[in-house]
PDB file of N, CA and C in Angstrom:
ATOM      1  N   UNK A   1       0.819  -1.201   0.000  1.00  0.00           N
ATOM      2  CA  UNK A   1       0.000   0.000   0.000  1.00  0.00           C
ATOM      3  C   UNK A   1       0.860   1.261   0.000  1.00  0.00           C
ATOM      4  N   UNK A   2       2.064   1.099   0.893  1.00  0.00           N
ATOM      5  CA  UNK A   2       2.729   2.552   0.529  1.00  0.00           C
ATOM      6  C   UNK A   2       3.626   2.637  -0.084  1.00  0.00           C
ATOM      7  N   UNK A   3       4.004   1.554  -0.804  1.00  0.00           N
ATOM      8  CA  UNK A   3       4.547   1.250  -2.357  1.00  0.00           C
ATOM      9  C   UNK A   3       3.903   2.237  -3.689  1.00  0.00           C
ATOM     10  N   UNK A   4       2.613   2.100  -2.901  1.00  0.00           N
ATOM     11  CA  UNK A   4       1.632   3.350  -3.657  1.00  0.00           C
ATOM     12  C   UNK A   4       1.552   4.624  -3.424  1.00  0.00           C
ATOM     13  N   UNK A   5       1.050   4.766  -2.427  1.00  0.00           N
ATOM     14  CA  UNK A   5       0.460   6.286  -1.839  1.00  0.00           C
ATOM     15  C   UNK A   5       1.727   6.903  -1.968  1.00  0.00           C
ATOM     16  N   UNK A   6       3.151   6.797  -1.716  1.00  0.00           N
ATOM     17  CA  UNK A   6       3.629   7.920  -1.564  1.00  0.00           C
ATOM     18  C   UNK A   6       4.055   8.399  -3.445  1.00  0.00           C
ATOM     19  N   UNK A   7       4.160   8.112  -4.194  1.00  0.00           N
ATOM     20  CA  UNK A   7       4.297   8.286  -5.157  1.00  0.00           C
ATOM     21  C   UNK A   7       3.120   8.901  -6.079  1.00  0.00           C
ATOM     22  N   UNK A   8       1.406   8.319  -5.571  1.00  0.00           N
ATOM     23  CA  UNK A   8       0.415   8.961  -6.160  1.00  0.00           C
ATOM     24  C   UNK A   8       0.485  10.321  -5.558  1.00  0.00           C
ATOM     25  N   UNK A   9       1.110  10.673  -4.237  1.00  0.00           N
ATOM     26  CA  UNK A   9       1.131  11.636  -3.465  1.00  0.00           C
ATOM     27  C   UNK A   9       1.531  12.419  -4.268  1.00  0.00           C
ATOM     28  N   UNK A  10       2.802  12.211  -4.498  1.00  0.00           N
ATOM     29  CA  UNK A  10       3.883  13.181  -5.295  1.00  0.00           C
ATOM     30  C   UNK A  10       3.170  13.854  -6.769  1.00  0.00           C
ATOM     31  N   UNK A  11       2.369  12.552  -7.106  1.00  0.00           N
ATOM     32  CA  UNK A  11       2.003  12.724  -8.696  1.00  0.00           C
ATOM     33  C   UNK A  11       0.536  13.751  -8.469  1.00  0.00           C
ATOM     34  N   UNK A  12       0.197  13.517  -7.288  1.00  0.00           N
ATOM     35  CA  UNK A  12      -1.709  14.935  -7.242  1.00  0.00           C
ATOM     36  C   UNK A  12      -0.580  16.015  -6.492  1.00  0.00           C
ATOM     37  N   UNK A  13       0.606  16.375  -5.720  1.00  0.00           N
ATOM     38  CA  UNK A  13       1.141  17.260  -5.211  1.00  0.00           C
ATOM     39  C   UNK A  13       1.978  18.342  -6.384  1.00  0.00           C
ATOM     40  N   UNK A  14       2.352  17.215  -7.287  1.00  0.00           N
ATOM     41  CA  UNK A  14       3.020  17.887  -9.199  1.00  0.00           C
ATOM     42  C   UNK A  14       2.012  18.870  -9.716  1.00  0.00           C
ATOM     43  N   UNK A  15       0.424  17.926  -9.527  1.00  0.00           N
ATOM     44  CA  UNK A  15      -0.145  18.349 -10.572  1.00  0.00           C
ATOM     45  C   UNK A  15      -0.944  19.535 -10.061  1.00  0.00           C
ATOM     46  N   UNK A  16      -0.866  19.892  -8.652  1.00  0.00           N
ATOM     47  CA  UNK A  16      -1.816  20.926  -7.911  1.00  0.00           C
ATOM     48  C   UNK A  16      -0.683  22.019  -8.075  1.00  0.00           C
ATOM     49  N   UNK A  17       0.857  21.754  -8.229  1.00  0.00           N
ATOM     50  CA  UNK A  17       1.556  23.195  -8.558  1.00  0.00           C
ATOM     51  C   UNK A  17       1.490  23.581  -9.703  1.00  0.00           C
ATOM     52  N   UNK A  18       1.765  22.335 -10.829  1.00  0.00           N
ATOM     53  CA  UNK A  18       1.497  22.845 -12.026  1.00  0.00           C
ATOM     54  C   UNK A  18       0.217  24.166 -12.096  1.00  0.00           C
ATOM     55  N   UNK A  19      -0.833  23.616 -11.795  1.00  0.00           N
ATOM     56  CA  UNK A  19      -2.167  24.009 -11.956  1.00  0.00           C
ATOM     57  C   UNK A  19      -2.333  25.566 -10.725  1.00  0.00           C
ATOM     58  N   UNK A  20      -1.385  25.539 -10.285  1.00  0.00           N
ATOM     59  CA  UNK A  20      -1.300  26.929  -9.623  1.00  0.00           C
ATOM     60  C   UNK A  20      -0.173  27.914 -10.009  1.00  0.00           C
ATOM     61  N   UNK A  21       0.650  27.319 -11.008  1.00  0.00           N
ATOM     62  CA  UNK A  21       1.717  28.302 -11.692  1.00  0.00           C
ATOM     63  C   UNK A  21       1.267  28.678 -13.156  1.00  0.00           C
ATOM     64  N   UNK A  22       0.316  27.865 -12.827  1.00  0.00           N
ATOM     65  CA  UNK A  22      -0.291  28.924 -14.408  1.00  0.00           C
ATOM     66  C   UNK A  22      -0.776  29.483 -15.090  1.00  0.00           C
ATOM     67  N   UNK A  23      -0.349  30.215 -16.162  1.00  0.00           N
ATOM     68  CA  UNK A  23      -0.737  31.724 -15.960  1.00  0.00           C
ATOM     69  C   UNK A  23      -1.113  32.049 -17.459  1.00  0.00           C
ATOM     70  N   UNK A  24      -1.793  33.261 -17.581  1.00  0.00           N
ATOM     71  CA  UNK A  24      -2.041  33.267 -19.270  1.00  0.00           C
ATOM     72  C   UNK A  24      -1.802  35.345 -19.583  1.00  0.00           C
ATOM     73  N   UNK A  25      -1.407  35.704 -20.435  1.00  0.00           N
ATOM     74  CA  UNK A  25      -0.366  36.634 -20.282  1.00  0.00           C
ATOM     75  C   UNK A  25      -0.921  37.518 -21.550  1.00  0.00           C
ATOM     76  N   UNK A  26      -1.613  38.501 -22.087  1.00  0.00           N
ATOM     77  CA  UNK A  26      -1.819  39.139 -22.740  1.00  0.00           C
ATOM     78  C   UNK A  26      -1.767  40.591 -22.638  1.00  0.00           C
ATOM     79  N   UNK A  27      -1.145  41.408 -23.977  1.00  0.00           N
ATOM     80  CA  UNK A  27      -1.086  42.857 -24.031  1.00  0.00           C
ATOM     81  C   UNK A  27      -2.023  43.527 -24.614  1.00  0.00           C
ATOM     82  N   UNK A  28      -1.710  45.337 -24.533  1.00  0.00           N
ATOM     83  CA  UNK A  28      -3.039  45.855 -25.226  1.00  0.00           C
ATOM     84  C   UNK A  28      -2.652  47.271 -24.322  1.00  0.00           C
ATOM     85  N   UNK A  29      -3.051  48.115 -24.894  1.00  0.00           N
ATOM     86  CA  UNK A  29      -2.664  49.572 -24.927  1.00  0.00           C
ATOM     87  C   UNK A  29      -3.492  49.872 -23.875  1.00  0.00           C
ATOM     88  N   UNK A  30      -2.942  50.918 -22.778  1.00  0.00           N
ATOM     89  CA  UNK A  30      -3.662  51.741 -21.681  1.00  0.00           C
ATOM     90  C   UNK A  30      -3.513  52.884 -21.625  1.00  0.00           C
ATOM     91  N   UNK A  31      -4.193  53.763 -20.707  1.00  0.00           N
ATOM     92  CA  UNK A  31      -3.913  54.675 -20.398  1.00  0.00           C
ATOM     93  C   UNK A  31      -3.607  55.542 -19.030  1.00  0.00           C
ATOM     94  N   UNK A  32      -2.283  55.449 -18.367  1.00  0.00           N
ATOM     95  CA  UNK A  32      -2.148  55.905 -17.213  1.00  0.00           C
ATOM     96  C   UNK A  32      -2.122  57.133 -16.849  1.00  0.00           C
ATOM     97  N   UNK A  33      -2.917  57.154 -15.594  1.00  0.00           N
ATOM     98  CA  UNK A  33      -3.032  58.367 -14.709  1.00  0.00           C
ATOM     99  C   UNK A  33      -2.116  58.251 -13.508  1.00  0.00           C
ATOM    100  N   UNK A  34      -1.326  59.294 -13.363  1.00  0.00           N
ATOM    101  CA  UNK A  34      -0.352  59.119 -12.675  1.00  0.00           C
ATOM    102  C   UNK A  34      -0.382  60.644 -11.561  1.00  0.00           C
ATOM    103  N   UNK A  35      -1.019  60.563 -10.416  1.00  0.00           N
ATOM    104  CA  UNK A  35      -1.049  61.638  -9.835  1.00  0.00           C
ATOM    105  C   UNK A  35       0.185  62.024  -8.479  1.00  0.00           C
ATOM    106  N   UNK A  36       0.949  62.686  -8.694  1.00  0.00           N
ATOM    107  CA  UNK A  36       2.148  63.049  -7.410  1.00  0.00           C
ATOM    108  C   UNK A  36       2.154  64.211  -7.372  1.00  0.00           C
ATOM    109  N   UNK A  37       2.075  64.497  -5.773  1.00  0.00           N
ATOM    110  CA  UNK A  37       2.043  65.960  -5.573  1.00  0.00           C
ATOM    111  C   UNK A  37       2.936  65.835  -3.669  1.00  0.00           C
ATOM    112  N   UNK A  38       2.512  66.449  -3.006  1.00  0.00           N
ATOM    113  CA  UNK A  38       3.858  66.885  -1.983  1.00  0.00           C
ATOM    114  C   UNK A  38       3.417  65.344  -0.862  1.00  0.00           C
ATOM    115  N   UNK A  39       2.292  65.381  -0.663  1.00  0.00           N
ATOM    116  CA  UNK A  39       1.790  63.812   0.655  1.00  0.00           C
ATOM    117  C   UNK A  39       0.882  63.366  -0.285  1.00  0.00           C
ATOM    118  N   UNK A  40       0.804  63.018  -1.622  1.00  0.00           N
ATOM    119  CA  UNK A  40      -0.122  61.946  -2.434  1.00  0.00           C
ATOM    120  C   UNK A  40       0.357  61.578  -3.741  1.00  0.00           C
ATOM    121  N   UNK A  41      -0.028  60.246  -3.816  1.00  0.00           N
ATOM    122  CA  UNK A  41       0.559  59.344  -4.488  1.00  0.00           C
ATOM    123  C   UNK A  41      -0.443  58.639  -5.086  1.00  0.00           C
ATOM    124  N   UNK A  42      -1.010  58.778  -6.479  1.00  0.00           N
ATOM    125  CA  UNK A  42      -1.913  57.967  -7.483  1.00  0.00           C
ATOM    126  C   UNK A  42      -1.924  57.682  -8.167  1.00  0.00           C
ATOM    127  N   UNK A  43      -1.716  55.957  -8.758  1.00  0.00           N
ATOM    128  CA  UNK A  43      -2.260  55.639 -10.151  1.00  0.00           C
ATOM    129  C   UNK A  43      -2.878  55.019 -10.352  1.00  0.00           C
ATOM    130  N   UNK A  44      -3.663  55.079 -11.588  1.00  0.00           N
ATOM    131  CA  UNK A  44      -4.884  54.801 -12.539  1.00  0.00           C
ATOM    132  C   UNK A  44      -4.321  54.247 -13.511  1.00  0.00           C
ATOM    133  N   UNK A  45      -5.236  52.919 -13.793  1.00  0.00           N
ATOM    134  CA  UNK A  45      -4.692  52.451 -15.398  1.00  0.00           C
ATOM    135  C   UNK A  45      -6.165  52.472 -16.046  1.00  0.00           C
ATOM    136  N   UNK A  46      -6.591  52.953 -17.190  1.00  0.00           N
ATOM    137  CA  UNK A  46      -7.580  52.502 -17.701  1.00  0.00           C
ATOM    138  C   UNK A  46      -6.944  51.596 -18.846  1.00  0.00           C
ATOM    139  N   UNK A  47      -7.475  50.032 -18.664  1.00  0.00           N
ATOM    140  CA  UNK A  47      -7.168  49.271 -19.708  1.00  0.00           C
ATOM    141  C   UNK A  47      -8.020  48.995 -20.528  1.00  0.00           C
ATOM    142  N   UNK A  48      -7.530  48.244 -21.866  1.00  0.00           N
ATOM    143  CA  UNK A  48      -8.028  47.986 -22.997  1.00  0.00           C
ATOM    144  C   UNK A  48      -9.593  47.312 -22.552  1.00  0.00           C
ATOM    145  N   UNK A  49     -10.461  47.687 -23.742  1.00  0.00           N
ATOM    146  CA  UNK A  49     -11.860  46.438 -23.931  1.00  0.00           C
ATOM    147  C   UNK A  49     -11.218  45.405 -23.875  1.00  0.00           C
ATOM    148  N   UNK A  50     -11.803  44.908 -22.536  1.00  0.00           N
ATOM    149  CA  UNK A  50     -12.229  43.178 -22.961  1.00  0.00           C
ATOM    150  C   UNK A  50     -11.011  42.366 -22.041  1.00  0.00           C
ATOM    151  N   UNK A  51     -10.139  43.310 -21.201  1.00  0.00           N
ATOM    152  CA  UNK A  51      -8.791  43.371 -20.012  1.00  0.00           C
ATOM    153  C   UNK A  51      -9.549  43.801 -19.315  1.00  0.00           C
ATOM    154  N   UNK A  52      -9.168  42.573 -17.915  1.00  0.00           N
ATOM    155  CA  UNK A  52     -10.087  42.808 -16.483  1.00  0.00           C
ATOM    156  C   UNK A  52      -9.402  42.380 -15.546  1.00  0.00           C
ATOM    157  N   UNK A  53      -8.966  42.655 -14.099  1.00  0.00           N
ATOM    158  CA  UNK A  53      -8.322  42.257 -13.478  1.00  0.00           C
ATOM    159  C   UNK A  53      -8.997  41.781 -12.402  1.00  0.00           C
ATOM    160  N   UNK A  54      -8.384  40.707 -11.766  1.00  0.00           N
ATOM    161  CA  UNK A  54      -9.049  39.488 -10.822  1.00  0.00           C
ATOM    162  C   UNK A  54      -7.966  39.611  -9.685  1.00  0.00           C
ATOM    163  N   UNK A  55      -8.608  39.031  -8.732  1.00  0.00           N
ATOM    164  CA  UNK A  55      -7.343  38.488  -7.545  1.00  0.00           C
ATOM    165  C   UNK A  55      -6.289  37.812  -7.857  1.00  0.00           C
ATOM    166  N   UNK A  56      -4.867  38.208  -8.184  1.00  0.00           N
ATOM    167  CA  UNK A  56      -4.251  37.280  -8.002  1.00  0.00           C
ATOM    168  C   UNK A  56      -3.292  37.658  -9.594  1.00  0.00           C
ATOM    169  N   UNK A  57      -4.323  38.682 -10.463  1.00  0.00           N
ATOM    170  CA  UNK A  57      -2.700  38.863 -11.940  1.00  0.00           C
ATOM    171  C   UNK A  57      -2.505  40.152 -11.132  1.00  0.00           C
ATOM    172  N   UNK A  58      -1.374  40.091 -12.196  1.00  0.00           N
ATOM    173  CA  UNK A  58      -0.570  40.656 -12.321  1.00  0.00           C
ATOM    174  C   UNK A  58      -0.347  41.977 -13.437  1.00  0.00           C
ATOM    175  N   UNK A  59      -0.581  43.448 -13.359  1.00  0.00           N
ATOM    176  CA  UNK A  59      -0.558  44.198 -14.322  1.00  0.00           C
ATOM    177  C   UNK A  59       0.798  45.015 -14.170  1.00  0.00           C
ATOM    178  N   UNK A  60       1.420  44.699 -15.394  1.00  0.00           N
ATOM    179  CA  UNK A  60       2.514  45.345 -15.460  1.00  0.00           C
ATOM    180  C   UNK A  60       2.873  46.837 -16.744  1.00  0.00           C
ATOM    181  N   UNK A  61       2.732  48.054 -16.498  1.00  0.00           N
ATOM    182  CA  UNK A  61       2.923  48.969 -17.118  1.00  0.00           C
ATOM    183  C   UNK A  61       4.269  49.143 -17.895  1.00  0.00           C
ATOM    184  N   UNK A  62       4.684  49.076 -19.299  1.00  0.00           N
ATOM    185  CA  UNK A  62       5.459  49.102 -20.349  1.00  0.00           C
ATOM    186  C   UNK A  62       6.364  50.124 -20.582  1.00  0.00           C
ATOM    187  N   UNK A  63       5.784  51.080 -20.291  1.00  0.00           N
ATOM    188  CA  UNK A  63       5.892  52.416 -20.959  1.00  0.00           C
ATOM    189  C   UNK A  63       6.144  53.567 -19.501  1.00  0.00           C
ATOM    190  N   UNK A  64       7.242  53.989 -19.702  1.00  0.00           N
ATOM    191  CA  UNK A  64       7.649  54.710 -18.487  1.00  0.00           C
ATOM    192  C   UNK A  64       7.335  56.848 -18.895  1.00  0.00           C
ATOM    193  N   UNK A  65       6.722  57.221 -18.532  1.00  0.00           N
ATOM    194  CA  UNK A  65       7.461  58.867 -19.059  1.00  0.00           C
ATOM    195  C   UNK A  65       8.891  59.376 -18.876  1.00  0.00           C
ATOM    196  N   UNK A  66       9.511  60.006 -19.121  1.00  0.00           N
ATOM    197  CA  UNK A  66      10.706  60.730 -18.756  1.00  0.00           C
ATOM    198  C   UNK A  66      10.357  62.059 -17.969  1.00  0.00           C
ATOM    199  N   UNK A  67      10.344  61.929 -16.717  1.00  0.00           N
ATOM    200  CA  UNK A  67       9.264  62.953 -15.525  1.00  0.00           C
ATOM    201  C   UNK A  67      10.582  63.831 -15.224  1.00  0.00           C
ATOM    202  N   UNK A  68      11.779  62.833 -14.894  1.00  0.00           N
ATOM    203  CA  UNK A  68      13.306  63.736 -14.142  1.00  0.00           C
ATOM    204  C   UNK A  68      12.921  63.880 -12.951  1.00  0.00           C
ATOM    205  N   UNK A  69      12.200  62.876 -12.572  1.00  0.00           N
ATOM    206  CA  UNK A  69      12.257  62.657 -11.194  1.00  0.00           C
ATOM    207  C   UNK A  69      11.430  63.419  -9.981  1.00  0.00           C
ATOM    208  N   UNK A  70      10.545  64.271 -10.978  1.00  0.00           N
ATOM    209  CA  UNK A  70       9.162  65.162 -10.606  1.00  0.00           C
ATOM    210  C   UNK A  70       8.567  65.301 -11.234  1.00  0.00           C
ATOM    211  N   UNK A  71       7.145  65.668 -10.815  1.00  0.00           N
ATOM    212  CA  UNK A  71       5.523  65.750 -11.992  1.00  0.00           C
ATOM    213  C   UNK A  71       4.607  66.951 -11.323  1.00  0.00           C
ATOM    214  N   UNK A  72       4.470  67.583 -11.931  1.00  0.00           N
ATOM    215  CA  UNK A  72       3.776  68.877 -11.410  1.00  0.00           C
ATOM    216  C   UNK A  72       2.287  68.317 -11.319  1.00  0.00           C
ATOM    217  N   UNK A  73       1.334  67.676 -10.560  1.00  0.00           N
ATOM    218  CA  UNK A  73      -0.013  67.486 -10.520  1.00  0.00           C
ATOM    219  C   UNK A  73       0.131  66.241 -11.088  1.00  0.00           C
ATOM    220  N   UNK A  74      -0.662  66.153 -12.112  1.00  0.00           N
ATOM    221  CA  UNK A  74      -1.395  64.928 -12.589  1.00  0.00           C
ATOM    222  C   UNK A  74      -0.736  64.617 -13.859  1.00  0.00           C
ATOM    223  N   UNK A  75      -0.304  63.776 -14.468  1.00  0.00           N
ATOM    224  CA  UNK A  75       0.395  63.411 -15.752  1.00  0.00           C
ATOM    225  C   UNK A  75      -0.522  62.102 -16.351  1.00  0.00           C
ATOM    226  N   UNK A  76      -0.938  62.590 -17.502  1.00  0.00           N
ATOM    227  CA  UNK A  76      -1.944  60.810 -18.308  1.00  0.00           C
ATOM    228  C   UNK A  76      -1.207  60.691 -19.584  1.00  0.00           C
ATOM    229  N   UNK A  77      -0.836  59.722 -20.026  1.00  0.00           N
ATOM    230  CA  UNK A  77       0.094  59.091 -20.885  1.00  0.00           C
ATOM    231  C   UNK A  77      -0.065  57.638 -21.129  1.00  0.00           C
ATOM    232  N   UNK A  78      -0.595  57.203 -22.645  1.00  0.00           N
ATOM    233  CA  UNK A  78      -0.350  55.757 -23.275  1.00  0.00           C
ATOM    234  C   UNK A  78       0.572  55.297 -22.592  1.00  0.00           C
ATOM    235  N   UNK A  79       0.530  53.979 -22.695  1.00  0.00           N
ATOM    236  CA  UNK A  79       1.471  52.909 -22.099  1.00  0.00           C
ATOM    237  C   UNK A  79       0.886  51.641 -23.014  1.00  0.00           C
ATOM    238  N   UNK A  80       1.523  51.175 -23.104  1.00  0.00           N
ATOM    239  CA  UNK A  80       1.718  49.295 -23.316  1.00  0.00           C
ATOM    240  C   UNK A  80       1.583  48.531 -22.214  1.00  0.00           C
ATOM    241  N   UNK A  81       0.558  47.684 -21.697  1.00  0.00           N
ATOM    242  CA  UNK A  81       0.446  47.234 -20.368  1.00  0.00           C
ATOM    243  C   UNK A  81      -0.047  45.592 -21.076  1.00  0.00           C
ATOM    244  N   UNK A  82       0.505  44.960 -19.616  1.00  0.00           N
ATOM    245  CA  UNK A  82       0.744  43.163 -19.806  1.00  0.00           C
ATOM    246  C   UNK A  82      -0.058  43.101 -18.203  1.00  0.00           C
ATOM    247  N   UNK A  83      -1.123  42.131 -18.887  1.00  0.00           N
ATOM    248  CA  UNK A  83      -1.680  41.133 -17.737  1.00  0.00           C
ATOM    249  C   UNK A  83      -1.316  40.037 -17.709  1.00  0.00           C
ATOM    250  N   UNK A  84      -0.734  39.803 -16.447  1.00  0.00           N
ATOM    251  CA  UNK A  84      -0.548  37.928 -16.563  1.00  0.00           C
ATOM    252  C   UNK A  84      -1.634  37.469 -15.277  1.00  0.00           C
ATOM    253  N   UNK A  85      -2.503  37.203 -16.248  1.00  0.00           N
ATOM    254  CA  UNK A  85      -4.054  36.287 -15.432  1.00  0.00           C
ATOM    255  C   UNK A  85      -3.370  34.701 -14.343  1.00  0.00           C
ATOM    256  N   UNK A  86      -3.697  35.186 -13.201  1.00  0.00           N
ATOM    257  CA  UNK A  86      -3.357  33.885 -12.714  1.00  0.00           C
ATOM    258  C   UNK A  86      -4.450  32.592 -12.965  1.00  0.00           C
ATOM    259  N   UNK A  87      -3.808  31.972 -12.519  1.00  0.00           N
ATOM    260  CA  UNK A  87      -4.972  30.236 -12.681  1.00  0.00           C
ATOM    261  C   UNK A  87      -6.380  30.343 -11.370  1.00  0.00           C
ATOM    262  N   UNK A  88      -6.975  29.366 -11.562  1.00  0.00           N
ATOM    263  CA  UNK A  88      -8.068  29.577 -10.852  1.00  0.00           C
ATOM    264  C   UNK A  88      -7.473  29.495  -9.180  1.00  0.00           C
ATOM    265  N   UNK A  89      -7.118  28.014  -9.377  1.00  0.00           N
ATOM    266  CA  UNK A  89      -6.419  27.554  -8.088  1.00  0.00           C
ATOM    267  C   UNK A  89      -6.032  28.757  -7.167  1.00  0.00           C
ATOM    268  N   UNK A  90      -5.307  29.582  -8.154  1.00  0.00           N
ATOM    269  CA  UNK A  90      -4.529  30.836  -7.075  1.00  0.00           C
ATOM    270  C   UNK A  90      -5.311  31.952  -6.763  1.00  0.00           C
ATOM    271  N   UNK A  91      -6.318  32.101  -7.824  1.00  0.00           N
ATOM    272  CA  UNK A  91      -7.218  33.143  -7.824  1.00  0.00           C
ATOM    273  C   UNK A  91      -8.263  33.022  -6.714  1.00  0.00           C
ATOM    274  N   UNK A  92      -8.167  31.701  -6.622  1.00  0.00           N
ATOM    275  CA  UNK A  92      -9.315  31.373  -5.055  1.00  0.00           C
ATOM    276  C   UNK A  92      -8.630  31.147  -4.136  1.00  0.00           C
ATOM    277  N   UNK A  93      -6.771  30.897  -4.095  1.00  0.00           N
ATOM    278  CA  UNK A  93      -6.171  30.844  -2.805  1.00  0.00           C
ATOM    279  C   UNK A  93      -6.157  32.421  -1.854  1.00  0.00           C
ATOM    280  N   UNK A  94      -5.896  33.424  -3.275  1.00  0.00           N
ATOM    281  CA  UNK A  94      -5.247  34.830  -3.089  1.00  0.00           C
ATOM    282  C   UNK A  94      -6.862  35.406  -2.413  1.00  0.00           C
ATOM    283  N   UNK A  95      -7.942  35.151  -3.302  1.00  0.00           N
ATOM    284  CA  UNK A  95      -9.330  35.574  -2.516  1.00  0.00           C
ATOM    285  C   UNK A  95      -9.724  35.194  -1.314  1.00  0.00           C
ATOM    286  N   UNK A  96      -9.412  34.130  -1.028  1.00  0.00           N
ATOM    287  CA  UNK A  96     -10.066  33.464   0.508  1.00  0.00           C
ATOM    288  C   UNK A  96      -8.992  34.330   1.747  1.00  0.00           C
ATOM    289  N   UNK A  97      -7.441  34.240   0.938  1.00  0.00           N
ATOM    290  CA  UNK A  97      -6.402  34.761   2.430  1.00  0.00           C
ATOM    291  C   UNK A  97      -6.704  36.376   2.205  1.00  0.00           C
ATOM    292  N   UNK A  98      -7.304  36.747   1.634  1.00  0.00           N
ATOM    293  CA  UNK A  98      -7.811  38.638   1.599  1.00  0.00           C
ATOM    294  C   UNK A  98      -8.505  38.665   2.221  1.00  0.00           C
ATOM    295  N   UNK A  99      -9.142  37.960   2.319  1.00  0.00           N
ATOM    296  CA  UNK A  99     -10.794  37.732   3.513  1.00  0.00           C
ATOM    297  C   UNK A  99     -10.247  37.742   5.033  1.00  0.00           C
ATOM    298  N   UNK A 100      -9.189  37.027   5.179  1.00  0.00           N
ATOM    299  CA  UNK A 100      -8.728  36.754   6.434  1.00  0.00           C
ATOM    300  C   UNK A 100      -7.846  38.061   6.707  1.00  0.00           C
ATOM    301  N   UNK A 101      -6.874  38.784   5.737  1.00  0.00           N
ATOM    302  CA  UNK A 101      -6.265  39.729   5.849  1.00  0.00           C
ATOM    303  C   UNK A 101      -7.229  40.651   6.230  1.00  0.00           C
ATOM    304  N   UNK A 102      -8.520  41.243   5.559  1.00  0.00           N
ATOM    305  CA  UNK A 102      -9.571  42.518   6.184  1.00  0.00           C
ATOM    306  C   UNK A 102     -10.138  42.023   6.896  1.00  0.00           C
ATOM    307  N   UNK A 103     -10.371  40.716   7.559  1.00  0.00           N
ATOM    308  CA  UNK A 103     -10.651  40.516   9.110  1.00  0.00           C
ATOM    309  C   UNK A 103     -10.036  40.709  10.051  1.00  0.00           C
ATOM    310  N   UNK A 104      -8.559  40.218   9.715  1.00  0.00           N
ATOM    311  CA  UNK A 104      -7.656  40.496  10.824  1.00  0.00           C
ATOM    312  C   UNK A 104      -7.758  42.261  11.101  1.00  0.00           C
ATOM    313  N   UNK A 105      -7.600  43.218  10.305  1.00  0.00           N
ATOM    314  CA  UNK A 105      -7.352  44.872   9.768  1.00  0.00           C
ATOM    315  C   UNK A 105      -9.026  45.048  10.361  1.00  0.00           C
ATOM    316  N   UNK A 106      -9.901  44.312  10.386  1.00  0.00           N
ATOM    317  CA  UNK A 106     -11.190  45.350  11.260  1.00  0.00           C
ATOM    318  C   UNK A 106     -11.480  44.907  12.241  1.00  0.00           C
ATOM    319  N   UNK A 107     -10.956  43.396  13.084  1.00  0.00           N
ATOM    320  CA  UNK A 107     -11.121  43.032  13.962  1.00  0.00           C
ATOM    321  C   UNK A 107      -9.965  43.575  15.129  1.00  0.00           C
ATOM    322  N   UNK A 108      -8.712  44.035  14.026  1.00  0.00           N
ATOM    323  CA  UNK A 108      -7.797  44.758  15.291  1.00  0.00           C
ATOM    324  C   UNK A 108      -8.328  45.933  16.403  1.00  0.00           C
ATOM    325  N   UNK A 109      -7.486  45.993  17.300  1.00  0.00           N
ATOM    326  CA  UNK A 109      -7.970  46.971  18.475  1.00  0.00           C
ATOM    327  C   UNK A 109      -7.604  48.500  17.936  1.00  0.00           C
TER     328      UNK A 109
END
């Protein structure tokens, strides 16, 4: 019997990481709002039709401005932006421990 189990173990323990490392990764033009001023700090992406973000991707902005290291108010500027959609698996691991994270944050003293 454990000639068996530990090896089927290994083989449903493979296939539950596989199935949580993976990911599906598409681009598409945005538009960032980028607000800095002396105590505030904001950004906005409006992304493409039909790009939606879930618990758990990942949005990564392409396209940097050349600011020099200050921005007078509010700056909006195209970008090239990449979602990498996580898998379900993670998308319901990352949702359930958020639940526990804003419980812990309203149940504190």
């Amino acid at each position: 019997m454990r000639r068996i189990f530990f090896p089927l173990l290994a083989i449903i323990a493979g296939v539950l990481w596989l199935w949580y490392r993976r990911e599906t990764v598409s681009e598409g033009e945005g538009v960032v709002h980028l607000q800095s001023e002396h105590e505030h700090f904001h950004l906005h992406v409006d992304l493409p039709p039909g790009m939606e973000i879930e618990p758990g991707d990942t949005l990564e902005i392409l396209t940097i401005p050349q600011t020099h290291g200050q921005t007078n108010g509010e700056i909006t500027y195209p970008s090239r932006v990449r979602l990498t959609k996580a898998s379900s698996l993670r998308r319901e691991l990352v949702r359930r421990s958020s639940l526990v994270e804003i419980n812990e944050l309203v149940e504190h003293p």
